[in-house]
Protein backbone atom coordinates (compact mmCIF):
# COMPACT_ATOMS: atom_id res chain seq x y z
CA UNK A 1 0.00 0.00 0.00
CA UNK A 2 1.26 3.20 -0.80
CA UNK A 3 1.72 5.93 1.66
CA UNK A 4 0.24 9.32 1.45
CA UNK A 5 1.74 12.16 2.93
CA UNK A 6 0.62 15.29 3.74
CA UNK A 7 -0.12 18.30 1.14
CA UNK A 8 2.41 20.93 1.05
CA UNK A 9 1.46 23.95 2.58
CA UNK A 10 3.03 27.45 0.44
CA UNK A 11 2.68 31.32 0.83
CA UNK A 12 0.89 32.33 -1.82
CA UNK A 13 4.51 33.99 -3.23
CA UNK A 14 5.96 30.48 -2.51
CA UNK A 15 3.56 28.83 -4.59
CA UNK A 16 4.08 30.80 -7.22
CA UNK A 17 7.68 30.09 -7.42
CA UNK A 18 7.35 26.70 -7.11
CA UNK A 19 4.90 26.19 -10.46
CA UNK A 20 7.07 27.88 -12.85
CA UNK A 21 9.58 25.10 -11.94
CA UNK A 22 9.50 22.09 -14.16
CA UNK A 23 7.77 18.98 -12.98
CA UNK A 24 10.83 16.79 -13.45
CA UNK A 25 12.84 19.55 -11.45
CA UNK A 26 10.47 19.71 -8.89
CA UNK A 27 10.82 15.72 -7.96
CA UNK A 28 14.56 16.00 -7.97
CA UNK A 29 14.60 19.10 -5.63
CA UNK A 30 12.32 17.16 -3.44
CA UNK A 31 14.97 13.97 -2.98
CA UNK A 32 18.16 15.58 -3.48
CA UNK A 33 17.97 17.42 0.45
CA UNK A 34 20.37 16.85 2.93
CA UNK A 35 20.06 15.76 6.25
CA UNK A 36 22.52 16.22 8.71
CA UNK A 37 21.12 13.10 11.26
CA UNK A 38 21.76 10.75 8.31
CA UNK A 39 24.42 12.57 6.86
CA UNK A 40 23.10 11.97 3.43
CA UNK A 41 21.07 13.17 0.71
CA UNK A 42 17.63 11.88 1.37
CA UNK A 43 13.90 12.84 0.69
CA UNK A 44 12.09 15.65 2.34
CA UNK A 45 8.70 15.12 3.58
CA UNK A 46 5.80 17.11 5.13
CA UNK A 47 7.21 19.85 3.96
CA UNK A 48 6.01 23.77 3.79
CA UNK A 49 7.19 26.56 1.44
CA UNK A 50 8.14 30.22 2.05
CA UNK A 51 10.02 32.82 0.26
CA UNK A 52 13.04 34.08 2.05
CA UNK A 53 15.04 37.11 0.07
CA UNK A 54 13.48 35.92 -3.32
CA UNK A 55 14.18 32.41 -2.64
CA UNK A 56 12.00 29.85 -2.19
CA UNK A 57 12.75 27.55 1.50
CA UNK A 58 11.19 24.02 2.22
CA UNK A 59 10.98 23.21 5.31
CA UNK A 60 9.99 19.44 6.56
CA UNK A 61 11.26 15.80 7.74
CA UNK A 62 13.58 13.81 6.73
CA UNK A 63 11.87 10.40 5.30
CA UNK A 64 14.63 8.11 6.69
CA UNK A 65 14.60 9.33 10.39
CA UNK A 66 11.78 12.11 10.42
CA UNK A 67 14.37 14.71 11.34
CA UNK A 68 13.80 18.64 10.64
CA UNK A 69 15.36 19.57 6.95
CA UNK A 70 15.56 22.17 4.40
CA UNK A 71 15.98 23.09 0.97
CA UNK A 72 16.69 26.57 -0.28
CA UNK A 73 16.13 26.91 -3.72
CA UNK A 74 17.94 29.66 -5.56
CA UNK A 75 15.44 31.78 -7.61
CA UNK A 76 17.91 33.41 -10.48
């Protein structure tokens, strides 16, 4: 069975970033985030979206051991 999890929450600014990036983009941001329990590149999860100085930040947990991560995607 597959596991949902939640839907991301965005600022309205935040979401807009996030749908001009490309789908294929999107999934590779999303499990390319690093996580300095498991000191590894791993899947973030749960996650929320804000824009910080014109960039967009994901904030959420860490799929292998739930820990807080984030992602700061540069918006050139």
């Amino acid at each position: 069975m597959m596991r949902v999890e939640s839907i991301p929450k965005f600022t309205d600014s935040a979401s807009r970033l996030w749908e001009v990036v490309p789908l294929e983009r999107q999934k590779s941001l999303l499990s390319n985030v690093w996580c300095g329990k498991c000191r590894h590149e791993v899947t973030i999860a749960n996650f929320t979206g804000v824009v910080k100085a014109g960039d967009l930040l994901l904030v959420g947990k860490c799929t292998e051991c739930r820990d807080d991560v984030a992602k700061l995607i540069a918006m050139v």
